[in-house]
PDB file of N, CA and C in Angstrom:
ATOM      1  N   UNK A   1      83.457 121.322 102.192  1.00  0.00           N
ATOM      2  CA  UNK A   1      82.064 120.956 102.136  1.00  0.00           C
ATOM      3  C   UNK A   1      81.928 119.589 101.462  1.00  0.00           C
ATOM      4  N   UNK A   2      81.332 118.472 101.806  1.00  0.00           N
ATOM      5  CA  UNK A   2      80.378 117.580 101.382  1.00  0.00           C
ATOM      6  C   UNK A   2      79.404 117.362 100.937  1.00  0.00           C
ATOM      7  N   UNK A   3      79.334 116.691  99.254  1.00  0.00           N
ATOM      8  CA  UNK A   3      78.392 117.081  98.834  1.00  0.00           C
ATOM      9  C   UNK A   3      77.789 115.651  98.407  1.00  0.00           C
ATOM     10  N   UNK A   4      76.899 115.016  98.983  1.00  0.00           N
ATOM     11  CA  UNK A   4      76.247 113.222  98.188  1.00  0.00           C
ATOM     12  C   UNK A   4      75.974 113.775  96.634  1.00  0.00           C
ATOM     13  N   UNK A   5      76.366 112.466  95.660  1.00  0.00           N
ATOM     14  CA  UNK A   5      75.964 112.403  94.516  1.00  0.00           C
ATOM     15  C   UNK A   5      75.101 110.948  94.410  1.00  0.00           C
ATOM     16  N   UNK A   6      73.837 111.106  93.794  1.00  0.00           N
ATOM     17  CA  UNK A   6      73.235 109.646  94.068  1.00  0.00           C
ATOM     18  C   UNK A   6      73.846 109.198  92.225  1.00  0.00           C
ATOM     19  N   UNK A   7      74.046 109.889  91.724  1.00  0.00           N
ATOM     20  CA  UNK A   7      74.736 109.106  90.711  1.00  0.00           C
ATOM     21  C   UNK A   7      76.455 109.415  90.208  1.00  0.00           C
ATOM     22  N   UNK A   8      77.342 108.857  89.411  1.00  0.00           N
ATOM     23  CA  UNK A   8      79.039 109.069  89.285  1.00  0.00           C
ATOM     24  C   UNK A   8      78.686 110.197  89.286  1.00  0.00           C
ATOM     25  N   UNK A   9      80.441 110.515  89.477  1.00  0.00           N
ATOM     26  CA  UNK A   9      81.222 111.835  89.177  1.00  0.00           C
ATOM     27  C   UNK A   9      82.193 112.023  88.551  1.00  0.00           C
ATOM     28  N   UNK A  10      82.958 113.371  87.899  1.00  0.00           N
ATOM     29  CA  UNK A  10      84.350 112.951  87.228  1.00  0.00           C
ATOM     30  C   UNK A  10      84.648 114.391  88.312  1.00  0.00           C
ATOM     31  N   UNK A  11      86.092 113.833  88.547  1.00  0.00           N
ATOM     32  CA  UNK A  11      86.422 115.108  89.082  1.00  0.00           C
ATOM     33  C   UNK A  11      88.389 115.500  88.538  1.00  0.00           C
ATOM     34  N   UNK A  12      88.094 116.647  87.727  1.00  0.00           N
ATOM     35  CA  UNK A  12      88.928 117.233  86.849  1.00  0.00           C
ATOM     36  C   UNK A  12      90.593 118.149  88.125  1.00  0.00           C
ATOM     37  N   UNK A  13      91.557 117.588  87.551  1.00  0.00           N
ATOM     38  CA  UNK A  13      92.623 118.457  87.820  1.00  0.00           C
ATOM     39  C   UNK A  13      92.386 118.375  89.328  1.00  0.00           C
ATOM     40  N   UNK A  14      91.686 117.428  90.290  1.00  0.00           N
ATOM     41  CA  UNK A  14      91.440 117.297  91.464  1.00  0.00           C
ATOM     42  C   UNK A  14      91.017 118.526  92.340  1.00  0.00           C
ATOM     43  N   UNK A  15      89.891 119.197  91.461  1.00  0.00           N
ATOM     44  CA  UNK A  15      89.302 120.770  92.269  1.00  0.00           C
ATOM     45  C   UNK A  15      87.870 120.082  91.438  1.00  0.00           C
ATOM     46  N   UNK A  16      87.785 120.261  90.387  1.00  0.00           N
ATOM     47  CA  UNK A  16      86.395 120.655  90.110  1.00  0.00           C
ATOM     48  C   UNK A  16      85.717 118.965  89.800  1.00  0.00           C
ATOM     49  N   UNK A  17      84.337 119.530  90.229  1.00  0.00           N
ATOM     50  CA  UNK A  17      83.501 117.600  90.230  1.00  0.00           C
ATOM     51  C   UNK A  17      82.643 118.164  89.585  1.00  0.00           C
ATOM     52  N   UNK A  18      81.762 117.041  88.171  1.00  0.00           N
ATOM     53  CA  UNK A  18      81.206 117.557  87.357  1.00  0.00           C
ATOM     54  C   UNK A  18      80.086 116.033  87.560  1.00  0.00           C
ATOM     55  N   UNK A  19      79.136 116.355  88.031  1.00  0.00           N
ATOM     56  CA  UNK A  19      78.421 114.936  88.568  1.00  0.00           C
ATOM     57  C   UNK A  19      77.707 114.505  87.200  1.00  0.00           C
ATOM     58  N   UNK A  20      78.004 113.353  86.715  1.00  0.00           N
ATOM     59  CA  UNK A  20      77.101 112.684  85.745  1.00  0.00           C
ATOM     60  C   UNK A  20      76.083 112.374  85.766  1.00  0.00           C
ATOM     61  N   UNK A  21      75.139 113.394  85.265  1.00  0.00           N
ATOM     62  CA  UNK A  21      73.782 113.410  85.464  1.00  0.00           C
ATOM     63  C   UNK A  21      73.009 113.669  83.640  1.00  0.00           C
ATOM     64  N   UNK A  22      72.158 113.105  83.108  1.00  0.00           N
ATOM     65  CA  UNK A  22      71.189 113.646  81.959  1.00  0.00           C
ATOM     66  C   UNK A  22      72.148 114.751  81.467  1.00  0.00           C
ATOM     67  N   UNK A  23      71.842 116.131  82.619  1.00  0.00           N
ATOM     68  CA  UNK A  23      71.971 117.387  81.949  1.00  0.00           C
ATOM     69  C   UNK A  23      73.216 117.729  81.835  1.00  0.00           C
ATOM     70  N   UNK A  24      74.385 117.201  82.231  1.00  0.00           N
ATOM     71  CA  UNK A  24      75.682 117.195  82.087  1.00  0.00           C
ATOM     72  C   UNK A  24      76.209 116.441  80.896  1.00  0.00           C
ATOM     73  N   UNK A  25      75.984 115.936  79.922  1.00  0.00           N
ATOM     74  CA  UNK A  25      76.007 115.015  79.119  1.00  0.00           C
ATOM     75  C   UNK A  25      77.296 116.078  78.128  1.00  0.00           C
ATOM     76  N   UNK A  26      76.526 117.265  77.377  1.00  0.00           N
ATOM     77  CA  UNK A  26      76.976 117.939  77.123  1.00  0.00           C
ATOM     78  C   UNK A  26      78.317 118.019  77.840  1.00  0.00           C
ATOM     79  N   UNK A  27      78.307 119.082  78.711  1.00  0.00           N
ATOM     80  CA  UNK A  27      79.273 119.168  79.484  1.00  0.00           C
ATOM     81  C   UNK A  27      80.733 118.404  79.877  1.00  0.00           C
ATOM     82  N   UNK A  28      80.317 116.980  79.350  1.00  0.00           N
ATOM     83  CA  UNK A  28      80.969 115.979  80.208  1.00  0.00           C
ATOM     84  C   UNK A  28      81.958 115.889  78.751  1.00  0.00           C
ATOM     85  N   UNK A  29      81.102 115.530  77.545  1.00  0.00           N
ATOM     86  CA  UNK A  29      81.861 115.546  76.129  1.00  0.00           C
ATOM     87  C   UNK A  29      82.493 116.845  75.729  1.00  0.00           C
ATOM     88  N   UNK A  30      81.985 117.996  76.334  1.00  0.00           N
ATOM     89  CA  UNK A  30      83.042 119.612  76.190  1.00  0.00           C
ATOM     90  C   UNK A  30      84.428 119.037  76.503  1.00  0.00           C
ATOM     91  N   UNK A  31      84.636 118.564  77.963  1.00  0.00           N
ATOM     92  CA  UNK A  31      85.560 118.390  78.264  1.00  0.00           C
ATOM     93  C   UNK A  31      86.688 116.969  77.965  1.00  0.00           C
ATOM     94  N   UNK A  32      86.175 116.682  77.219  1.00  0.00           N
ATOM     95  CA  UNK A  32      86.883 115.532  76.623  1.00  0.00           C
ATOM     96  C   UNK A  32      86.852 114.149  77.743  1.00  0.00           C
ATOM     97  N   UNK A  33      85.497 114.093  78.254  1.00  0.00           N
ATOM     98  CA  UNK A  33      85.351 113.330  78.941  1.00  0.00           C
ATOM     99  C   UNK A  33      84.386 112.020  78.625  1.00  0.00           C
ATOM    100  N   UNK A  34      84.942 111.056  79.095  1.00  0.00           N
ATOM    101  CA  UNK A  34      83.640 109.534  78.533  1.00  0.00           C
ATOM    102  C   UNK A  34      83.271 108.898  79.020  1.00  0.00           C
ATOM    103  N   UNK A  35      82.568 107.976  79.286  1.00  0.00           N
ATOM    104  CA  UNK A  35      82.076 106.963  80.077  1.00  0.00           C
ATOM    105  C   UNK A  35      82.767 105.758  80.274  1.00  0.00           C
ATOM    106  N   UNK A  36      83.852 105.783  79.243  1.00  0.00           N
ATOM    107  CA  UNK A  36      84.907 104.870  79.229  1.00  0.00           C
ATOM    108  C   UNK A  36      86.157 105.096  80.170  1.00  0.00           C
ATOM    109  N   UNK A  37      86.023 106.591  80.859  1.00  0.00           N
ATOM    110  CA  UNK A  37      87.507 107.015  81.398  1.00  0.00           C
ATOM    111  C   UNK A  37      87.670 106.208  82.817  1.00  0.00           C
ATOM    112  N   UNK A  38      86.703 105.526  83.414  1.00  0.00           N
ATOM    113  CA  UNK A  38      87.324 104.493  84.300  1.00  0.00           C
ATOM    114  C   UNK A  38      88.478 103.847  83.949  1.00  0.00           C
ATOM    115  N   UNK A  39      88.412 103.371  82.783  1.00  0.00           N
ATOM    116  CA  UNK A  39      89.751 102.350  82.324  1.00  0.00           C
ATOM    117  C   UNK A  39      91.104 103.221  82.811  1.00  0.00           C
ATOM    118  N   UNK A  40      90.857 104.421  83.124  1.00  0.00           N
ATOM    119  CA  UNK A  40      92.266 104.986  83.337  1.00  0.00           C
ATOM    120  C   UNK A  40      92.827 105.035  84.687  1.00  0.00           C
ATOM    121  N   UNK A  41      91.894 104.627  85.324  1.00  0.00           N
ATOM    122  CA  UNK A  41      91.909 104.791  87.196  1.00  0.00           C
ATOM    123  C   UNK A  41      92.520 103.224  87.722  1.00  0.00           C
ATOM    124  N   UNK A  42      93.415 103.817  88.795  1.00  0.00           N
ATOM    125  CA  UNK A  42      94.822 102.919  89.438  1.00  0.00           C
ATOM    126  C   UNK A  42      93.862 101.116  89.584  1.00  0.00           C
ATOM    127  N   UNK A  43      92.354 101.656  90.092  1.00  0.00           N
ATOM    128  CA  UNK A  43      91.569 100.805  90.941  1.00  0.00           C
ATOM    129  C   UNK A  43      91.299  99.504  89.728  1.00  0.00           C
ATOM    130  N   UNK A  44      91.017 100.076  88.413  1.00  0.00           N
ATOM    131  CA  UNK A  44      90.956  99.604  87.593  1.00  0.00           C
ATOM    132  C   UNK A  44      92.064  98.427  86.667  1.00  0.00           C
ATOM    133  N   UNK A  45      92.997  99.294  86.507  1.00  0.00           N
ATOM    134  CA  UNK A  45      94.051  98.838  86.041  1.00  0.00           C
ATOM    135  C   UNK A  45      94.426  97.497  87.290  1.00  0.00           C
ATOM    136  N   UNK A  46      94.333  97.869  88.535  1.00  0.00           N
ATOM    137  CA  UNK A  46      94.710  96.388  89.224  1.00  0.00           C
ATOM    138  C   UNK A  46      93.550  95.460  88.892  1.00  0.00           C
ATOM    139  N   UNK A  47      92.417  95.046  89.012  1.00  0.00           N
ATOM    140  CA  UNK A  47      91.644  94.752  88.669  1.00  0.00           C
ATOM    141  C   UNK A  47      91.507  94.015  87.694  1.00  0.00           C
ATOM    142  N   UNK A  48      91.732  94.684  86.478  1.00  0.00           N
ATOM    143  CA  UNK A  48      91.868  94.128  85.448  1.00  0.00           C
ATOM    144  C   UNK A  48      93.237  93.438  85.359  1.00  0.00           C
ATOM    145  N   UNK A  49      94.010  93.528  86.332  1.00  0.00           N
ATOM    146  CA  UNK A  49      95.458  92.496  85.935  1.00  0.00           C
ATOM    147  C   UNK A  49      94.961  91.368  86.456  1.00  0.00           C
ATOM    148  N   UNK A  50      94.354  91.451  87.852  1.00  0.00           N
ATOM    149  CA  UNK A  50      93.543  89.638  88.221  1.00  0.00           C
ATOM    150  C   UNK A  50      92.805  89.135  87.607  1.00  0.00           C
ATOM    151  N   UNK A  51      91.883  89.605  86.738  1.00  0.00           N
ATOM    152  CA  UNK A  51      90.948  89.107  85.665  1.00  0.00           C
ATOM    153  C   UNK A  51      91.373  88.211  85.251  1.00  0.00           C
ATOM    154  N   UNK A  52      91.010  87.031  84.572  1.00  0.00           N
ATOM    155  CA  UNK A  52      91.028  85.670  83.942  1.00  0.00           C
ATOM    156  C   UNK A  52      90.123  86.191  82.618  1.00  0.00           C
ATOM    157  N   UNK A  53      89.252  87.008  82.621  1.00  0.00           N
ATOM    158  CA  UNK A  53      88.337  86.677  81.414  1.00  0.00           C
ATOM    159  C   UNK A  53      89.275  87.728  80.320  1.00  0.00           C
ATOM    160  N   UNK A  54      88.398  87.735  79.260  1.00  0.00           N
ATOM    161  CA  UNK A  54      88.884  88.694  77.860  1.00  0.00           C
ATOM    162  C   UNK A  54      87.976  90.181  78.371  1.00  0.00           C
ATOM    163  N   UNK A  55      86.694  89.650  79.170  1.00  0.00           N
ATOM    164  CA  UNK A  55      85.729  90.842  78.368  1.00  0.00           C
ATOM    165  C   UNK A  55      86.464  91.730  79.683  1.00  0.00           C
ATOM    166  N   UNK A  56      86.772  93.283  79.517  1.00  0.00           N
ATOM    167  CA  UNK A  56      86.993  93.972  80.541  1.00  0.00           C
ATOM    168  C   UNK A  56      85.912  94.633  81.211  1.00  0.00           C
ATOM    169  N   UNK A  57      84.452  94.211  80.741  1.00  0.00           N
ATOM    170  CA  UNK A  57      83.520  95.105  81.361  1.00  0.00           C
ATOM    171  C   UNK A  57      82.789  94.185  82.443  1.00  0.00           C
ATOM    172  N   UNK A  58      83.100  92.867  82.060  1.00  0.00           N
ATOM    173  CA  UNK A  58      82.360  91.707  83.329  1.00  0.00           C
ATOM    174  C   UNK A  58      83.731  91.509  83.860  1.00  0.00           C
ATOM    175  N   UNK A  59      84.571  91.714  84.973  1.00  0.00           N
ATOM    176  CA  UNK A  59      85.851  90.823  85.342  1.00  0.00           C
ATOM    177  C   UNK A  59      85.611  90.244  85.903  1.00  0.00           C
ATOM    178  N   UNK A  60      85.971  88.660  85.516  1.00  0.00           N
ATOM    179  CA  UNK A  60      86.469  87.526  86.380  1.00  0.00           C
ATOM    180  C   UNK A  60      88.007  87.110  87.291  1.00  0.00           C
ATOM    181  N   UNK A  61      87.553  88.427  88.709  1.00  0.00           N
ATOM    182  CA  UNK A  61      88.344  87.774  89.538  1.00  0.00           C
ATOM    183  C   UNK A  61      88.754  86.761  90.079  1.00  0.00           C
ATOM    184  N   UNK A  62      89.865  86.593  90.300  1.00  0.00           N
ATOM    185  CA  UNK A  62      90.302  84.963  91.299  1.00  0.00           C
ATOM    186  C   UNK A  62      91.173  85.686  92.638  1.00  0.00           C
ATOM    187  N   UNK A  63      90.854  85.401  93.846  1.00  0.00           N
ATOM    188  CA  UNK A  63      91.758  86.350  95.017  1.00  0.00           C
ATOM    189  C   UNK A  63      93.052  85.840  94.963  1.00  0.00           C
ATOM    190  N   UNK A  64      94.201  86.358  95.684  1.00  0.00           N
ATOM    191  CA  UNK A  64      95.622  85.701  95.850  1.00  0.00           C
ATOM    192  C   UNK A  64      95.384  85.480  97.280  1.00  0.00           C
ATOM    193  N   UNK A  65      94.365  86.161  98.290  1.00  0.00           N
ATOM    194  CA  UNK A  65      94.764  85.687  99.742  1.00  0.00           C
ATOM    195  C   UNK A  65      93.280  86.487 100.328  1.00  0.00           C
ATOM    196  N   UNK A  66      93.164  85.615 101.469  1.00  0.00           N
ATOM    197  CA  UNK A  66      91.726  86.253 102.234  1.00  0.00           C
ATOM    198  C   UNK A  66      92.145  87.089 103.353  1.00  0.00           C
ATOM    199  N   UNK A  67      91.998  88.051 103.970  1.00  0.00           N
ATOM    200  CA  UNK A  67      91.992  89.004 105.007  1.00  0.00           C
ATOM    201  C   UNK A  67      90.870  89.023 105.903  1.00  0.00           C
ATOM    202  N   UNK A  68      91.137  89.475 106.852  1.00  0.00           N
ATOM    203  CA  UNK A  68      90.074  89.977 107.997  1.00  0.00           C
ATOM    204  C   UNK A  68      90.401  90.537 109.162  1.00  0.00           C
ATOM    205  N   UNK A  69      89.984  91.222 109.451  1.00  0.00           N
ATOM    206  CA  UNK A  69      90.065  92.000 110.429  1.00  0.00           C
ATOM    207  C   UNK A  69      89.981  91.303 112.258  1.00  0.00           C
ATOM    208  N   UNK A  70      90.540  91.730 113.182  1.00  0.00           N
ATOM    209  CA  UNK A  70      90.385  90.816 114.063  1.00  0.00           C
ATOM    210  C   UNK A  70      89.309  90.901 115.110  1.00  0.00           C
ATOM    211  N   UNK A  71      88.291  91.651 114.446  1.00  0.00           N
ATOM    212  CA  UNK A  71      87.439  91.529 115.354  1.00  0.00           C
ATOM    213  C   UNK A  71      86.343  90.479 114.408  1.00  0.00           C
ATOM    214  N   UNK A  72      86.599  90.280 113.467  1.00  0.00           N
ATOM    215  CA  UNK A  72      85.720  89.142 112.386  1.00  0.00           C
ATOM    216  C   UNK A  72      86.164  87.845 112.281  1.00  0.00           C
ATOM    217  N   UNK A  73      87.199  88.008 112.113  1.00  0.00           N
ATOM    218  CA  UNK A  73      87.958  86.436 112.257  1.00  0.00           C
ATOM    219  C   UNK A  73      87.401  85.439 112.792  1.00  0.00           C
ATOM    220  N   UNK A  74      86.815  84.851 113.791  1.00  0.00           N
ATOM    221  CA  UNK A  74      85.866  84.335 114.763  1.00  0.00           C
ATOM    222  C   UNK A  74      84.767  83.792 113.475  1.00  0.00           C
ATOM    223  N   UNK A  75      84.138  84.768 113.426  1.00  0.00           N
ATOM    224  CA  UNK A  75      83.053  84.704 112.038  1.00  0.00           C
ATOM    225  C   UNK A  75      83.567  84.001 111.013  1.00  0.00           C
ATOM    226  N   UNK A  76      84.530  84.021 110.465  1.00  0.00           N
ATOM    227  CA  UNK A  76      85.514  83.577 109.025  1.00  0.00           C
ATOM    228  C   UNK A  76      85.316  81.882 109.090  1.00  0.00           C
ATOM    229  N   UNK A  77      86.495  81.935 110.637  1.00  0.00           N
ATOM    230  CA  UNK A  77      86.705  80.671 110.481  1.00  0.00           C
ATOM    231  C   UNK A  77      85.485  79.407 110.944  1.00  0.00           C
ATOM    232  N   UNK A  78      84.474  79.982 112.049  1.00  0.00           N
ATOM    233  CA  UNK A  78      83.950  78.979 112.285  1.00  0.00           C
ATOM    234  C   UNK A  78      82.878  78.939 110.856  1.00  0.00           C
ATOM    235  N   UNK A  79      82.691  80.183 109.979  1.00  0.00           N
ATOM    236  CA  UNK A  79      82.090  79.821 108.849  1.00  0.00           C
ATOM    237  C   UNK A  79      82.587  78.644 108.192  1.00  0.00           C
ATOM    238  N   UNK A  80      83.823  78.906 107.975  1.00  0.00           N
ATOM    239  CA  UNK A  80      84.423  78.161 107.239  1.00  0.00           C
ATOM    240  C   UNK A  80      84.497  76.756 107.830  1.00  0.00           C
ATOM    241  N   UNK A  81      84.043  76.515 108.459  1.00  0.00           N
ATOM    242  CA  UNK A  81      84.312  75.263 109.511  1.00  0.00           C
ATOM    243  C   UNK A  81      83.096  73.917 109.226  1.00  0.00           C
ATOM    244  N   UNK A  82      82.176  75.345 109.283  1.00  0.00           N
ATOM    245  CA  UNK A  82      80.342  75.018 109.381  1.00  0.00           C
ATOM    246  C   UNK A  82      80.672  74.523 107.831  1.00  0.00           C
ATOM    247  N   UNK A  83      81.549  75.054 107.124  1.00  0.00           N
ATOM    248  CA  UNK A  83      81.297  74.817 105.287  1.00  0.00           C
ATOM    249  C   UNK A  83      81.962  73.514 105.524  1.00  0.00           C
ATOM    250  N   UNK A  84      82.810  72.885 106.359  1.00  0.00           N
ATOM    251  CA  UNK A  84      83.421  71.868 105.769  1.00  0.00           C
ATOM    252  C   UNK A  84      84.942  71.874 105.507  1.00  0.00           C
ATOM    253  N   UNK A  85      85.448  73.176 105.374  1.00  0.00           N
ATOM    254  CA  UNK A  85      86.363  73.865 104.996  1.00  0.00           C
ATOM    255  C   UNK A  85      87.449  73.022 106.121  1.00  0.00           C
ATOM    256  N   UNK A  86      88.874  72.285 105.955  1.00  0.00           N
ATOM    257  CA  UNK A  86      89.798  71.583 106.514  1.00  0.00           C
ATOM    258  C   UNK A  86      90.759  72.883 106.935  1.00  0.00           C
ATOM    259  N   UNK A  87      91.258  73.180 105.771  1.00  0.00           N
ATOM    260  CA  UNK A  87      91.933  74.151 105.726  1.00  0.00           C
ATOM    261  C   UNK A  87      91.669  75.275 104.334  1.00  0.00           C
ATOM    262  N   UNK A  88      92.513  76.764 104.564  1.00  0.00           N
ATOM    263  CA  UNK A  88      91.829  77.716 103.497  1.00  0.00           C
ATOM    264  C   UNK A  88      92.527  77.301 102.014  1.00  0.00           C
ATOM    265  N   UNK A  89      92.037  77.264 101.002  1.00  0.00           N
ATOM    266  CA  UNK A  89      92.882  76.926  99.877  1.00  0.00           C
ATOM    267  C   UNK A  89      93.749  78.318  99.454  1.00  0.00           C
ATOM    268  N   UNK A  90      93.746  79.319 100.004  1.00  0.00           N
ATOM    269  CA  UNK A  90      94.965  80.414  99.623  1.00  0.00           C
ATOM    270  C   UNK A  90      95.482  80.753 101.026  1.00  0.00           C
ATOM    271  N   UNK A  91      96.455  81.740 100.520  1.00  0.00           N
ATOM    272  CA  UNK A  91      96.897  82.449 102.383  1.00  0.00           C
ATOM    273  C   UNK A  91      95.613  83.280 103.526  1.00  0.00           C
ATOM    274  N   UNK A  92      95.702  82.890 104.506  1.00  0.00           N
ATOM    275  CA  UNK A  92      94.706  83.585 105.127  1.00  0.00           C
ATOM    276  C   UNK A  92      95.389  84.746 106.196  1.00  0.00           C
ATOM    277  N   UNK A  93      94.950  85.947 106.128  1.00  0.00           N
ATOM    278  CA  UNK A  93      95.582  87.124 106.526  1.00  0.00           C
ATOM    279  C   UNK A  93      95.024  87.904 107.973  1.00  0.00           C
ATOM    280  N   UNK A  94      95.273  87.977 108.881  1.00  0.00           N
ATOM    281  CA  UNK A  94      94.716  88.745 110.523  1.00  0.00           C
ATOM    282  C   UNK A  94      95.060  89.598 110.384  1.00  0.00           C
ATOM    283  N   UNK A  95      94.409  90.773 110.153  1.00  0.00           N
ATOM    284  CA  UNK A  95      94.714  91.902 110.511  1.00  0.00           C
ATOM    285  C   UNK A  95      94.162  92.582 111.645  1.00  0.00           C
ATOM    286  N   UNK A  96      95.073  93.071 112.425  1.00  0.00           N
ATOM    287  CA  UNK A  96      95.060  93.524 114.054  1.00  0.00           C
ATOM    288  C   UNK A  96      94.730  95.009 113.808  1.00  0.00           C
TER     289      UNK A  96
END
C-alpha cells in the first residue's frame, strides 16, 4: 500500500514509517529520533562532501559534470548557445 505524506517521515528498521507531524513529536523523541538524523543518510553525506561552505545546513554545491538525458540534450545545448556559452566549462554527459 501507498501512503502520501504532505509532510517528512522517519522510517525505522525499514518496516515501520512514523510521519512527522505536531502529534508525533512525542513519539519521534520515544524513539531516539531527531530532526537532525538526516545527517546520517548516504544522500547527505555525498552532498556534504561537494560542499565548499562550513555551514552544513545551507550547502554550497559546485557540480563535477552536467548530464542529460537524450531526449533534452537539444534543449541544453542550444540553451547554452543562446547564453553565449563556446564550450561547457566541466564534462558534459548524454545519457541514452
Amino acid at each position: 500500500m501507498v501512503k502520501l505524506c504532505s509532510t517528512g517521515a522517519y522510517v525505522l528498521n525499514g518496516r515501520e514509517i512514523i510521519e512527522d507531524t505536531k502529534c508525533n513529536e512525542t513519539l519521534i523523541a520515544q524513539r531516539g529520533l531527531s530532526k537532525e538524523c538526516y545527517t546520517g543518510t548516504i544522500a547527505y553525506r555525498i552532498l556534504t562532501s561537494h560542499s565548499h561552505g562550513n555551514d552544513r545546513r545551507q550547502l554550497h554545491i559546485t557540480f563535477d559534470a552536467l548530464a542529460s538525458h537524450d531526449i533534452t540534450y537539444v534543449g541544453v545545448v542550444q540553451t547554452a548557445r543562446a547564453s553565449g556559452l563556446k564550450q561547457f566549462p566541466l564534462p558534459y554527459i548524454l545519457l541514452i
